[in-house]
N, C-alpha and C. Protein backbone atom coordinates (compact mmCIF):
# COMPACT_ATOMS: atom_id res chain seq x y z
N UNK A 1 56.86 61.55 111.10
CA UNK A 1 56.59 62.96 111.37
C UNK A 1 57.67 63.86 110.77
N UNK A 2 58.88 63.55 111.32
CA UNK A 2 60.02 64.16 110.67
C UNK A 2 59.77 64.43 109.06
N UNK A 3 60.09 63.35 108.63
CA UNK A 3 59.13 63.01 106.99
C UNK A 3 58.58 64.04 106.39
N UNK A 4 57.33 64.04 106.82
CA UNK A 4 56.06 64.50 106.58
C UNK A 4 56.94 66.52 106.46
N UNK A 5 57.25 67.00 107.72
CA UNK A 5 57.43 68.32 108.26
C UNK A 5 58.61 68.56 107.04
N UNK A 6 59.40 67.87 106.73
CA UNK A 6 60.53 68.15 105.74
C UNK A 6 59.75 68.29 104.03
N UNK A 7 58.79 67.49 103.85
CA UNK A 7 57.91 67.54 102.68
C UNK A 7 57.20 69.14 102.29
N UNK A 8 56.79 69.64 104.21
CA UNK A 8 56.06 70.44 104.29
C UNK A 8 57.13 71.59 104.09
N UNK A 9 58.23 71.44 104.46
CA UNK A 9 59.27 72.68 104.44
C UNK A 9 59.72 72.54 103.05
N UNK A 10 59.73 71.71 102.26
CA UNK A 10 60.50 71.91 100.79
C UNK A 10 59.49 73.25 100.32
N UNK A 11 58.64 73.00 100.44
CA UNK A 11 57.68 74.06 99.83
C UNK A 11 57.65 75.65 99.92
N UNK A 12 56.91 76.38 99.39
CA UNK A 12 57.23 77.65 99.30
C UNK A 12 56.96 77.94 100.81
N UNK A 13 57.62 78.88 101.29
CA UNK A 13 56.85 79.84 102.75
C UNK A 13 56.41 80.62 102.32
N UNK A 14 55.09 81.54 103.01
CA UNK A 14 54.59 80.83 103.94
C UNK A 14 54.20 79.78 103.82
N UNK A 15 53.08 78.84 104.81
CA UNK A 15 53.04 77.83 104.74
C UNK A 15 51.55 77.87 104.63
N UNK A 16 50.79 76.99 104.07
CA UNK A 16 49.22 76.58 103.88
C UNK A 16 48.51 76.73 105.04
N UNK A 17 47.81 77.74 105.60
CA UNK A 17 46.98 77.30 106.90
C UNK A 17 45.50 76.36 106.53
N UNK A 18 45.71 74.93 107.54
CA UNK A 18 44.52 74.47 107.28
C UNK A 18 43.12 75.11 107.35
N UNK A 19 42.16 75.09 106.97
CA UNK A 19 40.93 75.36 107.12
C UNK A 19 39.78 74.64 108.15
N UNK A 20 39.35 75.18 108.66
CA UNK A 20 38.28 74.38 109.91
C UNK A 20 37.55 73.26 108.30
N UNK A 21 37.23 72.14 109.35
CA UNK A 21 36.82 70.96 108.55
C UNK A 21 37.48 69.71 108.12
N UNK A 22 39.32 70.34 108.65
CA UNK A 22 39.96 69.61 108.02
C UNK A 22 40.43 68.41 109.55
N UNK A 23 40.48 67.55 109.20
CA UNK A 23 40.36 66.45 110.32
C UNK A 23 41.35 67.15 111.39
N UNK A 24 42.79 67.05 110.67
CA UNK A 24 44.05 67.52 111.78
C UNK A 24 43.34 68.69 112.64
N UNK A 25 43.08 69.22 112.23
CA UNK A 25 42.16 70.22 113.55
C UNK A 25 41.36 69.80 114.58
N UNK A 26 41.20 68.87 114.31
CA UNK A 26 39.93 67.98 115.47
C UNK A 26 40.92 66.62 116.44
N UNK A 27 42.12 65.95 115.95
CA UNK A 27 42.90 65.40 116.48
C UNK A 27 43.27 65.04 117.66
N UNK A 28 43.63 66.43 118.27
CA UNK A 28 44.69 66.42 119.17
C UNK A 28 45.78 66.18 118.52
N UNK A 29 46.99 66.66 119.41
CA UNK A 29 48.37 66.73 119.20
C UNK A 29 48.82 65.73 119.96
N UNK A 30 49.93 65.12 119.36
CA UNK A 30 51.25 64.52 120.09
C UNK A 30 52.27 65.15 120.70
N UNK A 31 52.37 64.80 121.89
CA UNK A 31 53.20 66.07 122.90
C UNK A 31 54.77 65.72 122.19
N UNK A 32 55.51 66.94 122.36
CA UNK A 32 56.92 66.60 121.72
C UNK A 32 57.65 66.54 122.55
N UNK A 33 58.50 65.38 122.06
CA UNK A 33 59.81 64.89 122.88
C UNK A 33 60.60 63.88 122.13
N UNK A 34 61.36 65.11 121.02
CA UNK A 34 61.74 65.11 120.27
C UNK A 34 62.13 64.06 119.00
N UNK A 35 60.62 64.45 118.58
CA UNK A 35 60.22 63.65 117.16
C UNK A 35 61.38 64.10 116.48
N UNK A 36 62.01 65.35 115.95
CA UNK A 36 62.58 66.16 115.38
C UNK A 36 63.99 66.09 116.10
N UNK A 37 65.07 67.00 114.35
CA UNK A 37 66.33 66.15 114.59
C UNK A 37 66.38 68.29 115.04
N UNK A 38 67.45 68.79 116.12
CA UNK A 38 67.45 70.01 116.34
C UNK A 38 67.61 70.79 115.28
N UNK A 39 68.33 71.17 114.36
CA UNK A 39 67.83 71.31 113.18
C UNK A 39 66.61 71.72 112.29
N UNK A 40 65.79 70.41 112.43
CA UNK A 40 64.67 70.40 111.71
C UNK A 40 63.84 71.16 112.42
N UNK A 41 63.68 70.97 114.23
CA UNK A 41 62.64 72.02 114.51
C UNK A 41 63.27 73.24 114.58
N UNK A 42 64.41 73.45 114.46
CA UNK A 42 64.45 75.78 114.29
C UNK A 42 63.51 75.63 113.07
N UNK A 43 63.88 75.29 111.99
CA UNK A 43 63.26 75.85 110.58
C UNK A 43 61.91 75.17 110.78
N UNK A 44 61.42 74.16 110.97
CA UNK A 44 59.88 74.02 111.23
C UNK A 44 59.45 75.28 111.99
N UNK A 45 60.33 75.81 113.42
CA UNK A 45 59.50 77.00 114.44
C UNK A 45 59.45 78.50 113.17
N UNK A 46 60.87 78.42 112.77
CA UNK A 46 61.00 79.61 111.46
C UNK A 46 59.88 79.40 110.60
N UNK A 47 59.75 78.37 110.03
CA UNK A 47 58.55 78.37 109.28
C UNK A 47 57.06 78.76 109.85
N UNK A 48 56.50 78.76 111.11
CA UNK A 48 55.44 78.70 112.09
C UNK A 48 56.12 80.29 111.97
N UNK A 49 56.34 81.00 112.18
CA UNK A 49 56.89 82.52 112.68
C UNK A 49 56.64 83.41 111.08
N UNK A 50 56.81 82.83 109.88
CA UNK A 50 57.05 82.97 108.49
C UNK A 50 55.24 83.39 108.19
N UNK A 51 54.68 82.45 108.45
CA UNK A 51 53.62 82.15 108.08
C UNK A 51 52.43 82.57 109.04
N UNK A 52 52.89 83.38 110.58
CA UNK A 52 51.80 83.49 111.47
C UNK A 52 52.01 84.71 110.80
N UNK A 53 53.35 85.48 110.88
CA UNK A 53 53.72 86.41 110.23
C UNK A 53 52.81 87.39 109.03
N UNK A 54 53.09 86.15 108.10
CA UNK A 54 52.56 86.18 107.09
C UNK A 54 50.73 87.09 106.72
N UNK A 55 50.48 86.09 108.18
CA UNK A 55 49.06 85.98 107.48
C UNK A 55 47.89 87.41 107.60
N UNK A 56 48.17 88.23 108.19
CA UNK A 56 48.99 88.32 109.90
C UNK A 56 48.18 87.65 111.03
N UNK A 57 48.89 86.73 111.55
CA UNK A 57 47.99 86.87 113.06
C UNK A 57 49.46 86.93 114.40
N UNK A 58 48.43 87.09 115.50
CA UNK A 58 49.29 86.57 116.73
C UNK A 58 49.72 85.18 117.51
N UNK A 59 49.61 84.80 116.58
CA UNK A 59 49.36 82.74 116.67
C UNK A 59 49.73 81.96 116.09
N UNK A 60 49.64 80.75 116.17
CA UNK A 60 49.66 79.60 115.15
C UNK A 60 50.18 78.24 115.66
N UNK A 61 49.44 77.76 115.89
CA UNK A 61 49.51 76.06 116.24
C UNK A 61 50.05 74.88 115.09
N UNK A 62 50.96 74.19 115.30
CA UNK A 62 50.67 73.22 114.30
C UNK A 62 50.33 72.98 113.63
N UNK A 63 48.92 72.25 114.22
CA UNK A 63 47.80 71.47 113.41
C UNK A 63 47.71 72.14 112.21
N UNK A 64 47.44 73.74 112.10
CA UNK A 64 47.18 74.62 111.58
C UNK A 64 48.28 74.71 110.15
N UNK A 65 49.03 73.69 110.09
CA UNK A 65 49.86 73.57 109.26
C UNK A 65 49.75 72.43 108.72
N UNK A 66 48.90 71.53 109.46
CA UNK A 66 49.08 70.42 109.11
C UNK A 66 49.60 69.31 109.85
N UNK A 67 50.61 69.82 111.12
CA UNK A 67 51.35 69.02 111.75
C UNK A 67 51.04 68.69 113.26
N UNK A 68 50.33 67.43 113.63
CA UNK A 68 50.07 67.12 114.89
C UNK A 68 50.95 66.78 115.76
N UNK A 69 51.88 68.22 116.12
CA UNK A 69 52.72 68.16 117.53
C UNK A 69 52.61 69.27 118.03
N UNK A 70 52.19 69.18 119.60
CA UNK A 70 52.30 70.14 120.75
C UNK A 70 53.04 71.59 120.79
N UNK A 71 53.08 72.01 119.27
CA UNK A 71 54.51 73.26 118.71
C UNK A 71 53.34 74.30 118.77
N UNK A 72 53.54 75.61 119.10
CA UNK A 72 52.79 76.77 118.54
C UNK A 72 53.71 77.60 119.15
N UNK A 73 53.32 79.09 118.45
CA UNK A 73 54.27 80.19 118.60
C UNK A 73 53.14 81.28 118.76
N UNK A 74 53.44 82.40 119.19
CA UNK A 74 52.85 83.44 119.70
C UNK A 74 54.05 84.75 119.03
N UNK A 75 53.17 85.56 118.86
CA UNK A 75 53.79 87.32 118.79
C UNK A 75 52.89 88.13 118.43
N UNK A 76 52.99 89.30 119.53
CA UNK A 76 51.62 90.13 118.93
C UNK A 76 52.55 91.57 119.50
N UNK A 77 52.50 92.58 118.49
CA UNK A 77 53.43 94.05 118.55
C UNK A 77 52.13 94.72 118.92
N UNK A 78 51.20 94.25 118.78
CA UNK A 78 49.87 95.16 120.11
C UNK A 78 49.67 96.52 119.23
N UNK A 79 49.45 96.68 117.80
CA UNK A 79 49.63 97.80 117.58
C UNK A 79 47.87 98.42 117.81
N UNK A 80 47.94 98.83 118.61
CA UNK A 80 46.48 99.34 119.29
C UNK A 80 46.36 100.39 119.91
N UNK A 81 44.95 101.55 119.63
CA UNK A 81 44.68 102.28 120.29
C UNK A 81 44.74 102.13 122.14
N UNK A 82 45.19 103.55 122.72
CA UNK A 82 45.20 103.52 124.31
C UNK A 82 44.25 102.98 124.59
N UNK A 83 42.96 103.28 124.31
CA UNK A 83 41.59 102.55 124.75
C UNK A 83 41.63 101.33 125.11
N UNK A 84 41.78 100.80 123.65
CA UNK A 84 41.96 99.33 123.21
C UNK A 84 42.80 98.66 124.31
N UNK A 85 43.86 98.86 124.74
CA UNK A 85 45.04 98.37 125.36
C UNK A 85 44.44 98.47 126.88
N UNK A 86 43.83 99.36 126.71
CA UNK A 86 42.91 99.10 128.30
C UNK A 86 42.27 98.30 128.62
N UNK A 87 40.95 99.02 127.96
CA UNK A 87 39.91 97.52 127.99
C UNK A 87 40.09 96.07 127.97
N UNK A 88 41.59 95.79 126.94
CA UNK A 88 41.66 94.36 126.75
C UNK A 88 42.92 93.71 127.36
N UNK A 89 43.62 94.87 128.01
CA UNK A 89 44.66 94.56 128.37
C UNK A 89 45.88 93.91 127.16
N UNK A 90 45.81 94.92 126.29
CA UNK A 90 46.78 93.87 125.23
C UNK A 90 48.00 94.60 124.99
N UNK A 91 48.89 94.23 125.62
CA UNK A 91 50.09 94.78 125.55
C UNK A 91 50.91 93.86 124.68
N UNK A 92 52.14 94.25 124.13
CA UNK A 92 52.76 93.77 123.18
C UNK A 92 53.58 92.11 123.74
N UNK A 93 53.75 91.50 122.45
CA UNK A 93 54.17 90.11 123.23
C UNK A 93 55.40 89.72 122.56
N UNK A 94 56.75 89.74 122.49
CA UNK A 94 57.51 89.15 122.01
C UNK A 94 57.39 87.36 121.19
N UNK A 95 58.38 87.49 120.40
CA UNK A 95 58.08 85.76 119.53
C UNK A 95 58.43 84.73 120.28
N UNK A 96 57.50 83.76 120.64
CA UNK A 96 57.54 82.76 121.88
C UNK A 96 57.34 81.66 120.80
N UNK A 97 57.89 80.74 121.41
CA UNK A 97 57.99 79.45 120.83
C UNK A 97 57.16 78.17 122.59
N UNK A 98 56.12 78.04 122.55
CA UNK A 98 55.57 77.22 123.04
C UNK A 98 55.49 75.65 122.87
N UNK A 99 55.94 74.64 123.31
CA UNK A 99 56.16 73.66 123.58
C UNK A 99 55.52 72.59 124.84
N UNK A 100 54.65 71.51 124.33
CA UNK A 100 53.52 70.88 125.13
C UNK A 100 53.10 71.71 126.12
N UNK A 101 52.90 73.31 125.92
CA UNK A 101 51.94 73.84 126.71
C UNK A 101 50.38 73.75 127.18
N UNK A 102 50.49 73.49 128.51
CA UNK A 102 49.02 73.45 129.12
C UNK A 102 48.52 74.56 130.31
N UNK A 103 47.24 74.86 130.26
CA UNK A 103 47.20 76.22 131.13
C UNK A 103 46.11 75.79 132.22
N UNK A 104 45.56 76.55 133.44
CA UNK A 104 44.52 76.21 133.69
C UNK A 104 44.42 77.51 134.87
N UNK A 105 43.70 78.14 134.71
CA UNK A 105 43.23 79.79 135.25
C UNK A 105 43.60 79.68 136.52
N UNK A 106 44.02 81.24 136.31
CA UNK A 106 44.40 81.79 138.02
C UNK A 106 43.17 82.33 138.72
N UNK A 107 42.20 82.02 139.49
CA UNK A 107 41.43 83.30 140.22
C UNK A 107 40.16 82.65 138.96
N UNK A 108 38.58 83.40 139.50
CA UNK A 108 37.69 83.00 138.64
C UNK A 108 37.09 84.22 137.42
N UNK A 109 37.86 85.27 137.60
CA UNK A 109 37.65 86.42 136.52
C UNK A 109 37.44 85.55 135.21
N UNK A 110 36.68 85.79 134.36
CA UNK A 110 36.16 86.02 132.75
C UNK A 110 35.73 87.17 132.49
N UNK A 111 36.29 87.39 130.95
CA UNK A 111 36.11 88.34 130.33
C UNK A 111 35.65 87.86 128.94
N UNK A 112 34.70 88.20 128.13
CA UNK A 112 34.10 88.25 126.66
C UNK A 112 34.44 89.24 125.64
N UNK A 113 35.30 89.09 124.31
CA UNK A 113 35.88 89.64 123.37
C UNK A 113 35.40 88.86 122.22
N UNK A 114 35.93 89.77 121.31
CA UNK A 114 35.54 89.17 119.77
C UNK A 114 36.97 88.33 119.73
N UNK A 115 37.00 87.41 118.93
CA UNK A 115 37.44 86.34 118.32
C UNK A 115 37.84 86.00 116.96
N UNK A 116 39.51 86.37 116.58
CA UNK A 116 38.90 85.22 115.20
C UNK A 116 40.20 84.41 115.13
N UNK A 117 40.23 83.48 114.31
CA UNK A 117 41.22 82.25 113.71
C UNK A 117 41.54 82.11 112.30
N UNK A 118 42.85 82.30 112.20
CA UNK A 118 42.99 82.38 110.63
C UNK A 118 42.44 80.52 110.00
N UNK A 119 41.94 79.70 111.04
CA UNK A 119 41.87 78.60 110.32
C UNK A 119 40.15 78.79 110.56
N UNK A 120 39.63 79.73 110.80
CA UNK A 120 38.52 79.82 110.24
C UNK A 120 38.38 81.53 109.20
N UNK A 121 38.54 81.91 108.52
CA UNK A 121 38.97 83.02 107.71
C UNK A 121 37.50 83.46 107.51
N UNK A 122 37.51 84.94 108.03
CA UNK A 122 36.00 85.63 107.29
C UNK A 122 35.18 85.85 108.67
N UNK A 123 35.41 85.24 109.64
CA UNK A 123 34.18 85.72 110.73
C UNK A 123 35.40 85.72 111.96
N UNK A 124 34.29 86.28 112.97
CA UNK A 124 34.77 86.60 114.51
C UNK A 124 33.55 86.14 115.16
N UNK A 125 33.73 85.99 117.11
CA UNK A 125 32.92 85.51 117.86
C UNK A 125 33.14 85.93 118.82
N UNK A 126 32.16 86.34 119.76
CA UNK A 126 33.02 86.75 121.47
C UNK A 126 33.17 85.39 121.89
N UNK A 127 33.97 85.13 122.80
CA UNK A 127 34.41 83.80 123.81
C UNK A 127 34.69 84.66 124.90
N UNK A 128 34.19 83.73 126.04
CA UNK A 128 34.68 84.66 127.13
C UNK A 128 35.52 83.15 127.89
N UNK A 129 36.53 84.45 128.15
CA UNK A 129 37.93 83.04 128.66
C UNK A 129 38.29 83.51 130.13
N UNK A 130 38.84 82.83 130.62
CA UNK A 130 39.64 83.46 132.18
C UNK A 130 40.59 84.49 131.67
N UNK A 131 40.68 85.61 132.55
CA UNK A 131 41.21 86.78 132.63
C UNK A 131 42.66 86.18 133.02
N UNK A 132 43.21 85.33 133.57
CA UNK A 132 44.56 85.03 134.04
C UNK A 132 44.68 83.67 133.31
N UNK A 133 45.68 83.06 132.96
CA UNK A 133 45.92 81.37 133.12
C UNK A 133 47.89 81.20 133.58
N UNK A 134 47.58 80.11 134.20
CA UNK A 134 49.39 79.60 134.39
C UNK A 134 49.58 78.89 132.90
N UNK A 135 50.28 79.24 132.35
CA UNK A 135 50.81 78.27 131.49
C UNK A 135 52.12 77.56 131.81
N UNK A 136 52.72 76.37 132.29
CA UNK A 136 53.85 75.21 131.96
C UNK A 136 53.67 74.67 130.30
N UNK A 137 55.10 74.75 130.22
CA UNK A 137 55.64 73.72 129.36
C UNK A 137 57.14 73.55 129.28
N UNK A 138 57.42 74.13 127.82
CA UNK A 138 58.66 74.95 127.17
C UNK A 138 59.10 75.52 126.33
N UNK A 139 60.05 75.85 126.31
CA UNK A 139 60.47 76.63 125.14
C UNK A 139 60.77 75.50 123.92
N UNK A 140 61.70 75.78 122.82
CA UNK A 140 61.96 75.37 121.91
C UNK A 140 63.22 75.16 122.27
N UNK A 141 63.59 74.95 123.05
CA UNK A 141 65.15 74.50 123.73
C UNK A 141 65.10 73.69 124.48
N UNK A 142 63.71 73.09 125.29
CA UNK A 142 63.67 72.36 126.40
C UNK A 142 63.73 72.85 127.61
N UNK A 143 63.43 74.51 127.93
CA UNK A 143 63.67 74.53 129.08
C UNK A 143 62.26 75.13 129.72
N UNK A 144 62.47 75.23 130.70
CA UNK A 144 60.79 74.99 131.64
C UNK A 144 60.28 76.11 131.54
N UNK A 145 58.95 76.15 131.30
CA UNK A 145 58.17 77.29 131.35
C UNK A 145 57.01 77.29 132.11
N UNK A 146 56.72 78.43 133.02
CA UNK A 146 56.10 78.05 134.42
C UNK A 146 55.46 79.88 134.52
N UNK A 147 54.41 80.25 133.79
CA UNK A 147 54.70 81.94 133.95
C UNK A 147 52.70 81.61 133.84
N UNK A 148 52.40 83.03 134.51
CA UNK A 148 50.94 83.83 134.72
C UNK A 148 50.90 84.37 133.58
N UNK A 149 49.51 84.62 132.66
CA UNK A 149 49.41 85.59 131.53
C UNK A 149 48.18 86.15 132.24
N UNK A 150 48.03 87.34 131.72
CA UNK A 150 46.99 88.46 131.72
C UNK A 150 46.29 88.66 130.60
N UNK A 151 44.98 89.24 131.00
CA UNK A 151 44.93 89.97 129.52
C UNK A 151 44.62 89.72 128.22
N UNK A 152 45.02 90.48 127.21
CA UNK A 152 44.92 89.25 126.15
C UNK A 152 46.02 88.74 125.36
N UNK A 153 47.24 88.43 125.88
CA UNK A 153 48.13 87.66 126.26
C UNK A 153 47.61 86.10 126.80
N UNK A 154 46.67 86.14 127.62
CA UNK A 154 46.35 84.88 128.06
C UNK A 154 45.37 84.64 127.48
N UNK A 155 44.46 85.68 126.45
CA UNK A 155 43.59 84.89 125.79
C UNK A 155 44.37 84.24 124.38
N UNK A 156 45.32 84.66 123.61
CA UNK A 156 46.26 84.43 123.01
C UNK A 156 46.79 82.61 123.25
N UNK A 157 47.88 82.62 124.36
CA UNK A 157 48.14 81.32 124.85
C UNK A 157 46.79 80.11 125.25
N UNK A 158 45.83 80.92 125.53
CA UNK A 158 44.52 79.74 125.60
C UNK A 158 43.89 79.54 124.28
N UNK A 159 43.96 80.04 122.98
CA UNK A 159 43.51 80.25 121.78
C UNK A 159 44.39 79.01 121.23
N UNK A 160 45.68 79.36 121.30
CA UNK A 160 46.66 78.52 120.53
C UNK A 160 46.90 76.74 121.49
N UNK A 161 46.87 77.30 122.99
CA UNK A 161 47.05 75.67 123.23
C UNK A 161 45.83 74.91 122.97
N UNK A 162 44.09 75.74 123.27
CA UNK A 162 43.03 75.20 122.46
C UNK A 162 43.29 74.48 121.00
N UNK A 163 43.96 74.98 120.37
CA UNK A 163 44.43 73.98 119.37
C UNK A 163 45.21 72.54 118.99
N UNK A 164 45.79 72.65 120.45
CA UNK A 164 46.75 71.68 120.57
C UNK A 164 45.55 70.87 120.89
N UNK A 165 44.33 70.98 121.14
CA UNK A 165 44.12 69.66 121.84
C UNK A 165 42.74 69.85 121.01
N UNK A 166 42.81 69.76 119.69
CA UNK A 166 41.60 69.98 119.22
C UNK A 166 40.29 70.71 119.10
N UNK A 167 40.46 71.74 119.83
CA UNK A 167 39.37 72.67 120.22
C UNK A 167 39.03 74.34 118.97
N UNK A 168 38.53 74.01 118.43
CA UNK A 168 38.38 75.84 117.65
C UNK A 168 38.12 76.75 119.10
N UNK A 169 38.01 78.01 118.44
CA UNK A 169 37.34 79.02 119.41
C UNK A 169 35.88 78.99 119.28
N UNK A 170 35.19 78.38 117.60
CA UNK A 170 34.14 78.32 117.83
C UNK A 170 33.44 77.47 118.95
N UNK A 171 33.97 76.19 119.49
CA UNK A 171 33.22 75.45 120.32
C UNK A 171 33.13 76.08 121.69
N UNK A 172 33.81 77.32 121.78
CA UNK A 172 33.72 78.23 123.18
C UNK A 172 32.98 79.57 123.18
N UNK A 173 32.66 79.65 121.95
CA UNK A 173 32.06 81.29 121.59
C UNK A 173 30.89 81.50 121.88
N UNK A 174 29.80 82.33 121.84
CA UNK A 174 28.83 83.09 121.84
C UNK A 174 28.19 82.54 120.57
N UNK A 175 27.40 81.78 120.23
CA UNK A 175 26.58 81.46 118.64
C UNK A 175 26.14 82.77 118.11
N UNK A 176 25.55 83.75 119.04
CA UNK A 176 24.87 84.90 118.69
C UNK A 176 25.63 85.82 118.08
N UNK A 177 26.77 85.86 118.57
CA UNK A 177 28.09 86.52 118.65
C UNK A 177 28.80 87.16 116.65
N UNK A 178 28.12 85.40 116.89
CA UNK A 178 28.97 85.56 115.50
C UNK A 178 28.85 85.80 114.25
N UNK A 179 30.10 87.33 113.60
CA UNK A 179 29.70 88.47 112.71
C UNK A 179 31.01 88.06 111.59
N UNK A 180 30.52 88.61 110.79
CA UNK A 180 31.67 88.27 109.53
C UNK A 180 32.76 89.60 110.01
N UNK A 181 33.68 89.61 109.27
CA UNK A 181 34.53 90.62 109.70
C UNK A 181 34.09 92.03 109.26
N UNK A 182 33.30 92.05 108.30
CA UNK A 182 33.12 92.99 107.65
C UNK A 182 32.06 94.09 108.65
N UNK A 183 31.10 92.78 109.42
CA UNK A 183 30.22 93.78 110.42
C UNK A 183 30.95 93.88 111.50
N UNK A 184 31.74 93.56 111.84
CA UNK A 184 32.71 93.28 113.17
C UNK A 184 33.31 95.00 112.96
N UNK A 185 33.88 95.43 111.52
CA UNK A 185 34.26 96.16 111.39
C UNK A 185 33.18 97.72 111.40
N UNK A 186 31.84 97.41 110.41
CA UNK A 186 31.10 98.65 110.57
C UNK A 186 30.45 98.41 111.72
N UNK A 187 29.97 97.84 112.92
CA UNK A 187 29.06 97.59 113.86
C UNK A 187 30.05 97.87 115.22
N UNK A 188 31.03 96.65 115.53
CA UNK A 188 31.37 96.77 116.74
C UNK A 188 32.67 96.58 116.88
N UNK A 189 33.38 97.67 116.86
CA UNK A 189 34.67 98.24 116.68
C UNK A 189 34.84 98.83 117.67
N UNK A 190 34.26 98.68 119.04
CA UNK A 190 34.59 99.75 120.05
C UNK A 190 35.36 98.46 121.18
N UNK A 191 36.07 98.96 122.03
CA UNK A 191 37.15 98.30 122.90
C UNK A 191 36.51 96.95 123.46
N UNK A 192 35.08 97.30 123.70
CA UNK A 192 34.61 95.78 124.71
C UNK A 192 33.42 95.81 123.86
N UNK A 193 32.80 94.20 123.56
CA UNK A 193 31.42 93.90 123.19
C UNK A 193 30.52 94.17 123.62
N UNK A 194 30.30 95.26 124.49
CA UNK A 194 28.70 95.22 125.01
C UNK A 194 27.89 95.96 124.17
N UNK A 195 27.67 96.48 123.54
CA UNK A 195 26.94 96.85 122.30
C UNK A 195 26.69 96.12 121.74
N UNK A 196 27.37 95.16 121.09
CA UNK A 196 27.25 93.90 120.51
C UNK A 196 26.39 92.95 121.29
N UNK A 197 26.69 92.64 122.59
CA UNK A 197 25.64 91.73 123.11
C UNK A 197 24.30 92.14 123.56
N UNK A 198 24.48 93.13 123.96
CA UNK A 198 22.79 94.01 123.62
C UNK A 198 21.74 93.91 122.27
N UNK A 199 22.92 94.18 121.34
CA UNK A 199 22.11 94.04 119.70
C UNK A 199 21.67 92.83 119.09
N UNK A 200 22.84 91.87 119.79
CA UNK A 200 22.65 90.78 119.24
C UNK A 200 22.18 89.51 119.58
N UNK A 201 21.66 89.79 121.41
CA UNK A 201 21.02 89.16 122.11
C UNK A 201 22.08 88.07 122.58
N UNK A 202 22.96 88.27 123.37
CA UNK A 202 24.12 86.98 124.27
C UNK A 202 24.89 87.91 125.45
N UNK A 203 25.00 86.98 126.40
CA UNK A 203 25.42 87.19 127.43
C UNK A 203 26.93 87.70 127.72
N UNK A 204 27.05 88.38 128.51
CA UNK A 204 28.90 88.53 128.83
C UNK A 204 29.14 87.87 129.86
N UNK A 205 29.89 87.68 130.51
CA UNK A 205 30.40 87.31 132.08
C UNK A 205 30.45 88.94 133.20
């Protein structure tokens, strides 16, 4: 593994995001405990931060690189209309470094939003996820992480640990749902999908 991640770092940054189809996406991850020499994972997490960065998203798992270990990172500066920040609850998220994170909902609230994944490029989907989750794990230091997300903050952390364990967003979405970006953009651009699920015949929660 070490190996492999040092092969992957000689290379230019950013880094290659895999494409849905490609096996490592379907896997599962190997939980970490410490494959990696300390060292190697700052600049592997730098590289994951380079390249979510990059692309832009608020995410990025591993796999998504290529590399089947329990690593993903999060940051989202929320740059969004008041509306927006309402409806979806998306307030800004500092750069988190997530480590064998697992979540499992607070309370039975769901909520349905559009969707997309830079490892599927070109379309979006509503998924409707729990409105809360606990996430445990850790940081990138080893130390315990034990916190509630909201919002879409917690749809965020359920997006990316969905990856850890093989899951797209497509296998959770709305089939009906799903619009290329381009109609996402002239059609349904307003804070919550219900226009969208009216037009397009699928359910919300």
């Amino acid at each position: 593994m070490a190996e492999r991640i040092e092969q992957l770092l000689a290379a230019e940054q950013p880094l290659p995001i895999v494409a849905a189809g490609d096996p490592v996406l379907r896997r599962g991850t190997e939980p970490y405990d410490g494959q990696l020499e300390p060292a190697l994972l700052a600049r592997f997490v730098e590289a994951l931060r380079v390249t979510m960065r990059a692309a832009p998203g608020v995410g990025l798992a591993a796999p998504q690189v290529g590399v089947g270990l329990r690593i993903a990172v999060i940051e989202d500066p929320a740059p969004v209309p008041e509306e927006v920040r309402l409806a979806r609850g998306r307030v800004p998220q500092p750069f988190r470094v997530l480590v064998n994170p697992v979540y499992e909902p607070v309370g039975t609230g769901r909520v349905g939003f559009f969707e997309g994944c830079l490892s599927v490029p070109g379309y979006q989907a509503v998924v409707a996820r729990p409105t809360e989750v606990r996430l445990t794990g850790q940081d990138e230091h080893g130390r315990a992480l034990d916190e509630v997300f909201a919002g879409w903050p917690a749809r965020i952390v359920q997006h990316e640990t969905d990856h850890l364990d093989g899951t797209l967003y497509l296998d959770r979405a709305e089939p009906r749902s799903l619009s290329a970006h381009q109609a996402v953009a002239e059609h349904w651009s307003q804070p919550t999908p219900e226009r969208a699920a009216r037009a397009l015949g699928f359910d919300l929660p």
